[in-house]
PDB file of N, CA and C in Angstrom:
ATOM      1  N   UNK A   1      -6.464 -29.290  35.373  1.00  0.00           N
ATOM      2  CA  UNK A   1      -5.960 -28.145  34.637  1.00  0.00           C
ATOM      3  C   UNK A   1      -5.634 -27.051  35.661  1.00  0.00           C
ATOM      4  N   UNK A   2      -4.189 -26.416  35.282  1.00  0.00           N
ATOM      5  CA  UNK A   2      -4.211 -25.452  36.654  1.00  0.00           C
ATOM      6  C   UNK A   2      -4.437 -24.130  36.253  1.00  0.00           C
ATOM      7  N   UNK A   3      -4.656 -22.783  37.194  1.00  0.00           N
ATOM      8  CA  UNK A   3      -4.954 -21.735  36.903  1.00  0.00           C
ATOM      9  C   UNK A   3      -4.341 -20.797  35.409  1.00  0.00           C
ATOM     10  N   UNK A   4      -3.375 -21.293  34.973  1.00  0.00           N
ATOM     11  CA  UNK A   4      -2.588 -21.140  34.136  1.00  0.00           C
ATOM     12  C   UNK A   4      -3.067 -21.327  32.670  1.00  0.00           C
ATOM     13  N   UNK A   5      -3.016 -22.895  33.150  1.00  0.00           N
ATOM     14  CA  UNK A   5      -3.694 -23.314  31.789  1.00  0.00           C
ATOM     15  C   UNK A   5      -4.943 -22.894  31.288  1.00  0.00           C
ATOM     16  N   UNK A   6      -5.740 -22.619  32.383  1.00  0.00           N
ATOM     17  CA  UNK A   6      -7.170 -22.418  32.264  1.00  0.00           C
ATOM     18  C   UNK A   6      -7.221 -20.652  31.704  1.00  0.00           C
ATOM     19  N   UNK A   7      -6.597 -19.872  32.399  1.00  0.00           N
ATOM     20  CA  UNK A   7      -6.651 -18.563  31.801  1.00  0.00           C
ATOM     21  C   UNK A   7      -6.165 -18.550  30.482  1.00  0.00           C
ATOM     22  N   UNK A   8      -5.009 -19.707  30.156  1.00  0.00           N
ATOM     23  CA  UNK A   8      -4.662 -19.470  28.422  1.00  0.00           C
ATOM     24  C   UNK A   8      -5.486 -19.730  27.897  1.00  0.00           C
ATOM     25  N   UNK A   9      -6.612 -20.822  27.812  1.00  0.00           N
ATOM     26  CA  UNK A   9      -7.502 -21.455  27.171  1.00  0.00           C
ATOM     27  C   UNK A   9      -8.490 -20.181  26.912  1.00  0.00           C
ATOM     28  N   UNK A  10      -9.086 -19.857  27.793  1.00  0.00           N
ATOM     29  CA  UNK A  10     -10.165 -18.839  28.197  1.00  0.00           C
ATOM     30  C   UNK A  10      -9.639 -17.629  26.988  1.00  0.00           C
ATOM     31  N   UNK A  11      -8.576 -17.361  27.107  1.00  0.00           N
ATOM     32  CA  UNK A  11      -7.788 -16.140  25.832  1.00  0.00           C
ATOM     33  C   UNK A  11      -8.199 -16.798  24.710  1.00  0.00           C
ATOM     34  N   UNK A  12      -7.581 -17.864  24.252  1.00  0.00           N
ATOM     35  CA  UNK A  12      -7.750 -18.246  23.276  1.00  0.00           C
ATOM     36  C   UNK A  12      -9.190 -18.548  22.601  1.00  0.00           C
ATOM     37  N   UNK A  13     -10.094 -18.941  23.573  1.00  0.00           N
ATOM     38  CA  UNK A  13     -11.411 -18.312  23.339  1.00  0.00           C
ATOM     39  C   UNK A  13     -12.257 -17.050  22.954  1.00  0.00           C
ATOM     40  N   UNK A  14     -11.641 -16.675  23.798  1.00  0.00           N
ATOM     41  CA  UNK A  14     -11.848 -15.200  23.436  1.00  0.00           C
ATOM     42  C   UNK A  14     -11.106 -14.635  21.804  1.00  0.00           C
ATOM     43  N   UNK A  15     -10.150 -15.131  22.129  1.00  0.00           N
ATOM     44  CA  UNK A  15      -9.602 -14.774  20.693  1.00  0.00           C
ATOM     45  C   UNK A  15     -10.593 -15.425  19.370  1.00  0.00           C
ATOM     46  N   UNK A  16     -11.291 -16.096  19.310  1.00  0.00           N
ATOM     47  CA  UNK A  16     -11.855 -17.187  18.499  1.00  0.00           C
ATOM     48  C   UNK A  16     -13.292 -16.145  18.238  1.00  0.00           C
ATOM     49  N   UNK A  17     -13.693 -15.694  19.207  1.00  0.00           N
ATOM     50  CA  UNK A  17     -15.251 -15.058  19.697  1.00  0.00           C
ATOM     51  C   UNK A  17     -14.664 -13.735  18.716  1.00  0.00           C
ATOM     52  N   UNK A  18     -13.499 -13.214  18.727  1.00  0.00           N
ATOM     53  CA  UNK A  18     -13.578 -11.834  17.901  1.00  0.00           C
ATOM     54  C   UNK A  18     -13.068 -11.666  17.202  1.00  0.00           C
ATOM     55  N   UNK A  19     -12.729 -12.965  16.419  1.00  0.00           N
ATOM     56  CA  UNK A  19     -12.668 -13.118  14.906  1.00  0.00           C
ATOM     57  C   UNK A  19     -13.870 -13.472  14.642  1.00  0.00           C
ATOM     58  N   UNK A  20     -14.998 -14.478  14.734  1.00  0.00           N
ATOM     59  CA  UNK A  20     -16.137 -14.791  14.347  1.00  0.00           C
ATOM     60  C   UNK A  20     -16.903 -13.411  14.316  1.00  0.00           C
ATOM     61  N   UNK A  21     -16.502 -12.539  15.823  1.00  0.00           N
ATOM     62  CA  UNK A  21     -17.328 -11.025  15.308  1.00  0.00           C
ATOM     63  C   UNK A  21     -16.747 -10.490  14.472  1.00  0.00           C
ATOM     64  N   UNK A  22     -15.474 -10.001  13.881  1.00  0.00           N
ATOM     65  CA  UNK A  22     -14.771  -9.255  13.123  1.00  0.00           C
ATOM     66  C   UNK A  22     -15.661  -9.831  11.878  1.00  0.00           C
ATOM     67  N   UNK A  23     -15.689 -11.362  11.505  1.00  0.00           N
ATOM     68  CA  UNK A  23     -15.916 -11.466  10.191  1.00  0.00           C
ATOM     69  C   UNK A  23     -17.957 -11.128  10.081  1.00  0.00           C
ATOM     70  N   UNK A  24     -18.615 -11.099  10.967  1.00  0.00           N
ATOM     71  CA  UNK A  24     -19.519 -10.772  11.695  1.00  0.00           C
ATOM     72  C   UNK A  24     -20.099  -9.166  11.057  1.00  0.00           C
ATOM     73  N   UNK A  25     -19.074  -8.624  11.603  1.00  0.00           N
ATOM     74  CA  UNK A  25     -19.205  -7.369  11.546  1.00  0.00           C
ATOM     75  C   UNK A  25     -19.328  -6.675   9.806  1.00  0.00           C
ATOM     76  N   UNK A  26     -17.849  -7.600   9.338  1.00  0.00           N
ATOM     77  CA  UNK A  26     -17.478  -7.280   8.129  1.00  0.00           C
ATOM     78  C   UNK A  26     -17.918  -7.163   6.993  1.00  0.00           C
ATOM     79  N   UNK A  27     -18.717  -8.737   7.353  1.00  0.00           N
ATOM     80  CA  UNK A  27     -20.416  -9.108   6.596  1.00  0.00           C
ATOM     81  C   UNK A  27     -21.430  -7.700   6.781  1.00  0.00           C
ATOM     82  N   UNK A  28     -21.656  -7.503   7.639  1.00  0.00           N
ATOM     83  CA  UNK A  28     -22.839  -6.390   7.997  1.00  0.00           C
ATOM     84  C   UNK A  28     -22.206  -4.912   7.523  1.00  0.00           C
ATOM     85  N   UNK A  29     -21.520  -4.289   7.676  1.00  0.00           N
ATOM     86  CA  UNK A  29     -20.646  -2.950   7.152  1.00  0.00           C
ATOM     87  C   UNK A  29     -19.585  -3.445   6.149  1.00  0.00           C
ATOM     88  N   UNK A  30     -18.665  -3.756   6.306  1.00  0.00           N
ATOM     89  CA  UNK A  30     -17.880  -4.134   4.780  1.00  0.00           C
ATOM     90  C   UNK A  30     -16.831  -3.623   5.710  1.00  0.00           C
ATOM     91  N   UNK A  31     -15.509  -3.914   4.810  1.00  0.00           N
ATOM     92  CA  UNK A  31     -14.376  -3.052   5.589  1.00  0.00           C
ATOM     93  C   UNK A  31     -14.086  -2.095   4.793  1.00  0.00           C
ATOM     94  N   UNK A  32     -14.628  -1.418   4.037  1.00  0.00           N
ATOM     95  CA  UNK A  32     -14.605  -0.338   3.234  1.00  0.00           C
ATOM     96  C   UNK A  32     -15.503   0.751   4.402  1.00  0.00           C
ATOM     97  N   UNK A  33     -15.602   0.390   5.069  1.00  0.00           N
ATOM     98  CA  UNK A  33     -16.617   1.568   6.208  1.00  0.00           C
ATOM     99  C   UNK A  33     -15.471   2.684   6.748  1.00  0.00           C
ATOM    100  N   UNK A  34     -15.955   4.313   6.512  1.00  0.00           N
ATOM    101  CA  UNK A  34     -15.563   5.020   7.062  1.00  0.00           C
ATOM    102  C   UNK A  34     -15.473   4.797   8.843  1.00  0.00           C
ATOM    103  N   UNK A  35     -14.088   4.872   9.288  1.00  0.00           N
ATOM    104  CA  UNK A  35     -14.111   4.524  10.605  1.00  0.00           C
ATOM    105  C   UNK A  35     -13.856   3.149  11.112  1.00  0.00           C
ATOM    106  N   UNK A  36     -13.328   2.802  10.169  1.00  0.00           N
ATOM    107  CA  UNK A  36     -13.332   1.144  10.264  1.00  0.00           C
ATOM    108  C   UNK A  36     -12.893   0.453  11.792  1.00  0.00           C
ATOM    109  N   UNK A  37     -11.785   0.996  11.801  1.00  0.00           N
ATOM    110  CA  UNK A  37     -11.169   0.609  13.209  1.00  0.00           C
ATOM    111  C   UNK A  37     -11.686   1.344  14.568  1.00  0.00           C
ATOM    112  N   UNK A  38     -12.824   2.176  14.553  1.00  0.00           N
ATOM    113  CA  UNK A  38     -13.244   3.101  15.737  1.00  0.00           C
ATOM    114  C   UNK A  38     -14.454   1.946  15.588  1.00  0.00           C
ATOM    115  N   UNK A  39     -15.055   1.787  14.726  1.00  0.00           N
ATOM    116  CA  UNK A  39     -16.679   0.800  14.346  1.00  0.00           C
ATOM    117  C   UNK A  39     -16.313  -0.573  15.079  1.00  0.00           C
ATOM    118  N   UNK A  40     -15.024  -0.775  14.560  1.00  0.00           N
ATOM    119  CA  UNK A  40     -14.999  -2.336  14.723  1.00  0.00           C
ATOM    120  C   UNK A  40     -15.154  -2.277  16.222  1.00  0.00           C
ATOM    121  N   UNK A  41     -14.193  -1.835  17.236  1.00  0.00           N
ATOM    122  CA  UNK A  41     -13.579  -1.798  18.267  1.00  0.00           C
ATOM    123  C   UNK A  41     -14.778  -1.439  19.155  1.00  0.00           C
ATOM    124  N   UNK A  42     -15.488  -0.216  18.757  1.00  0.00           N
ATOM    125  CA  UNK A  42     -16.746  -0.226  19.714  1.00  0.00           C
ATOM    126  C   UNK A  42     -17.794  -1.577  19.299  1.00  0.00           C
ATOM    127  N   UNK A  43     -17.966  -1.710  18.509  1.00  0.00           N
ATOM    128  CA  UNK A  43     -18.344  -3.324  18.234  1.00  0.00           C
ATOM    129  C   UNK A  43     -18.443  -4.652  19.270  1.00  0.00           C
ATOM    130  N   UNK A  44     -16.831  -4.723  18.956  1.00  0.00           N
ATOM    131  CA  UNK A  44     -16.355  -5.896  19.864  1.00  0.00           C
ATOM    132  C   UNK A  44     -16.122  -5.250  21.293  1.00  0.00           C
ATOM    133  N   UNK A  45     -16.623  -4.228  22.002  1.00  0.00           N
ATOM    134  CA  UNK A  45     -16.851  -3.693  23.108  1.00  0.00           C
ATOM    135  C   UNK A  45     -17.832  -3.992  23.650  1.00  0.00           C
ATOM    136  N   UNK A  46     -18.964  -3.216  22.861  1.00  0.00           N
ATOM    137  CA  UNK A  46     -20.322  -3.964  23.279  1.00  0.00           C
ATOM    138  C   UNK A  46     -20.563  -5.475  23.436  1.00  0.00           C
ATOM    139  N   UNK A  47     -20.178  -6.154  22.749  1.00  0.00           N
ATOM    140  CA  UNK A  47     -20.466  -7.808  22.105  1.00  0.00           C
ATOM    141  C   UNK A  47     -19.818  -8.447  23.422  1.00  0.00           C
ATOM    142  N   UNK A  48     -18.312  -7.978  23.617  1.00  0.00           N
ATOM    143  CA  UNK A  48     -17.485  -8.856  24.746  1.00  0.00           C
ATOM    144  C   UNK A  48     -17.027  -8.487  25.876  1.00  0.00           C
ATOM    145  N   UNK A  49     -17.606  -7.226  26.118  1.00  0.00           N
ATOM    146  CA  UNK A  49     -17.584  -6.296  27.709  1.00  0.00           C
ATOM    147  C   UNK A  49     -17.493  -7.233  28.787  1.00  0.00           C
ATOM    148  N   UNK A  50     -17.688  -7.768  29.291  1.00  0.00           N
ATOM    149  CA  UNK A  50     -17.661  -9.069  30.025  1.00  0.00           C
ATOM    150  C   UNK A  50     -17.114  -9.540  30.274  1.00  0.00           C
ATOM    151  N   UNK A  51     -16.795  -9.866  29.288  1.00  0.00           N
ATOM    152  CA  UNK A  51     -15.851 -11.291  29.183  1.00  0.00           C
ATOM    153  C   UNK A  51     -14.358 -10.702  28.886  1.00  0.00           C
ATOM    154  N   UNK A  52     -14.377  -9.569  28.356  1.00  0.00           N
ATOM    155  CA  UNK A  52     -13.135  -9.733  27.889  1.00  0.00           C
ATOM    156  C   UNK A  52     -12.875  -8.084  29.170  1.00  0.00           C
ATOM    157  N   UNK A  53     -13.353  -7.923  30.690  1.00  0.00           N
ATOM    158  CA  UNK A  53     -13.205  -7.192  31.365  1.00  0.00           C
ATOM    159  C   UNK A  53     -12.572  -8.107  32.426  1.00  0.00           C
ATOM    160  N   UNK A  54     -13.618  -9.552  32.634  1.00  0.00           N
ATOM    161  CA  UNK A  54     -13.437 -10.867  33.314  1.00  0.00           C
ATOM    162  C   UNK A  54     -11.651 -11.292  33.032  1.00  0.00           C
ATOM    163  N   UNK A  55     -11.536 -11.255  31.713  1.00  0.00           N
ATOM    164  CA  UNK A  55      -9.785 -11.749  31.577  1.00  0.00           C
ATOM    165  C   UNK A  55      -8.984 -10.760  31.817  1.00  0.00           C
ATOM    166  N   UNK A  56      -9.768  -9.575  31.570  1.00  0.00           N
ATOM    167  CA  UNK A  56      -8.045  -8.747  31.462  1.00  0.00           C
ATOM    168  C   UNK A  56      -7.813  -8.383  33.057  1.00  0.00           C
ATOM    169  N   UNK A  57      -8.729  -8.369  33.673  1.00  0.00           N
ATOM    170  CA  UNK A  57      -8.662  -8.389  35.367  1.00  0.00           C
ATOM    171  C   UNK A  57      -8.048  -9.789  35.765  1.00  0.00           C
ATOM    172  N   UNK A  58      -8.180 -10.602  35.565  1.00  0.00           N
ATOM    173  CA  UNK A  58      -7.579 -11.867  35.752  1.00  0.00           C
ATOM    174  C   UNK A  58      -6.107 -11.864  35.423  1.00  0.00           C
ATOM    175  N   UNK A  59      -6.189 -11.486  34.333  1.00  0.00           N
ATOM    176  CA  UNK A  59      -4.569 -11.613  33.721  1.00  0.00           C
ATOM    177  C   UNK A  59      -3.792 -10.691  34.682  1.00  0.00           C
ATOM    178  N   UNK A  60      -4.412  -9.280  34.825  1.00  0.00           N
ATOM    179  CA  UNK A  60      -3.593  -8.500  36.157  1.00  0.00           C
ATOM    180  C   UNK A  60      -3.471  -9.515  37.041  1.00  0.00           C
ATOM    181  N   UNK A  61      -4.186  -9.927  37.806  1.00  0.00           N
ATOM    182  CA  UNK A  61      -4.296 -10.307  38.663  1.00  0.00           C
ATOM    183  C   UNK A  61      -2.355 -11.712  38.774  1.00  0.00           C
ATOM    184  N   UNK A  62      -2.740 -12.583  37.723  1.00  0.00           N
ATOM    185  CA  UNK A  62      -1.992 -13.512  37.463  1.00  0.00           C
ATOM    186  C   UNK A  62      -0.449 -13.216  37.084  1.00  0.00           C
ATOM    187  N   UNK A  63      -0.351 -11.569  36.696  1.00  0.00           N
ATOM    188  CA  UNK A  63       0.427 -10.712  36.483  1.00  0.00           C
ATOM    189  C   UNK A  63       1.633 -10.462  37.368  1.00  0.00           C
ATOM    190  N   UNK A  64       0.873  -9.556  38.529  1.00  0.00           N
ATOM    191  CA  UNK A  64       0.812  -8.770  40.072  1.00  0.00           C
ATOM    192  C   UNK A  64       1.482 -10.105  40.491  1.00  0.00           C
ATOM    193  N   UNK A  65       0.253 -10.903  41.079  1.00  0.00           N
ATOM    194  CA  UNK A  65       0.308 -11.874  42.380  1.00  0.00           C
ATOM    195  C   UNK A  65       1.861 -12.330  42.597  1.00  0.00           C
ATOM    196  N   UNK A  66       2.883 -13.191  41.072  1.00  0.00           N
ATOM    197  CA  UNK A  66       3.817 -13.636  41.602  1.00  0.00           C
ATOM    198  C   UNK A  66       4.942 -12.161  42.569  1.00  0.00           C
ATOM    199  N   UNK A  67       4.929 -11.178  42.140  1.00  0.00           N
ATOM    200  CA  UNK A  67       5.508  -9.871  42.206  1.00  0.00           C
ATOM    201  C   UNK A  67       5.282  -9.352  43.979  1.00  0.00           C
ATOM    202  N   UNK A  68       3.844  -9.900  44.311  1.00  0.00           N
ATOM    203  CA  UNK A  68       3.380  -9.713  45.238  1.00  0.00           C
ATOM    204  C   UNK A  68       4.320  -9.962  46.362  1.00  0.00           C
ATOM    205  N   UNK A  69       3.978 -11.486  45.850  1.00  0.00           N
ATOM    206  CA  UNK A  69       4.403 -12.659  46.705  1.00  0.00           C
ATOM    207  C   UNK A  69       5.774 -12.664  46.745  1.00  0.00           C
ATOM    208  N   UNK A  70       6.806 -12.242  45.997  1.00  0.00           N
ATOM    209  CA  UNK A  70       8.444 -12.244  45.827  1.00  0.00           C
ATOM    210  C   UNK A  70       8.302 -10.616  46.922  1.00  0.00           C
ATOM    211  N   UNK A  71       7.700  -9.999  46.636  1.00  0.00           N
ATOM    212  CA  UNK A  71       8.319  -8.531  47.467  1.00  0.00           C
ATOM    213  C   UNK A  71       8.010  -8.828  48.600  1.00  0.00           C
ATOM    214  N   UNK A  72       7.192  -9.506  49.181  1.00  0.00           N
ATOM    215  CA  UNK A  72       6.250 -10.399  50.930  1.00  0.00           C
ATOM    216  C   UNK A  72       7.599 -10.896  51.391  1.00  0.00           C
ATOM    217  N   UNK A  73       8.161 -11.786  50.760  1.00  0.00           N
ATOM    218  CA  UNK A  73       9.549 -12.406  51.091  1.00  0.00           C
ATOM    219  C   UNK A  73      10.742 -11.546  51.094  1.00  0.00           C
ATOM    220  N   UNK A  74      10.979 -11.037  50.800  1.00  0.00           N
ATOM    221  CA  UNK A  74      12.084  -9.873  51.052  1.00  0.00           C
ATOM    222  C   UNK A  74      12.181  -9.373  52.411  1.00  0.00           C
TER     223      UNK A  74
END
């Protein structure tokens, strides 16, 4: 699997992890909660800080690099 594939997968995980919290959450407060979208979001902050700091640095990263590497050659 190459770096590519592996960072899509890893998203799509992630994507999976904060729907299970969303419905998570939804269960525990309702979506009738004042603040709904400030609650949720610090929520899935706490829960996936990590992980979802781990991809979005990656994704720069996977972003940048070809950009890098084309302006090196010039």
């Amino acid at each position: 699997m190459n770096f590519w594939n592996k960072h899509e997968l890893d998203v799509m995980e992630l994507d999976d992890k904060m729907i299970l919290l969303k419905e998570e959450f939804d269960k525990k407060l309702g979506i009738d909660t004042k603040d709904y979208s400030k609650k949720l979001n610090g929520f899935l902050n706490r829960r996936l800080k990590k992980e979802s700091d781990l991809i979005l640095k990656r994704h720069m990263f996977l972003t940048l690099f070809p950009l890098i590497i084309q302006n090196g050659k010039i």
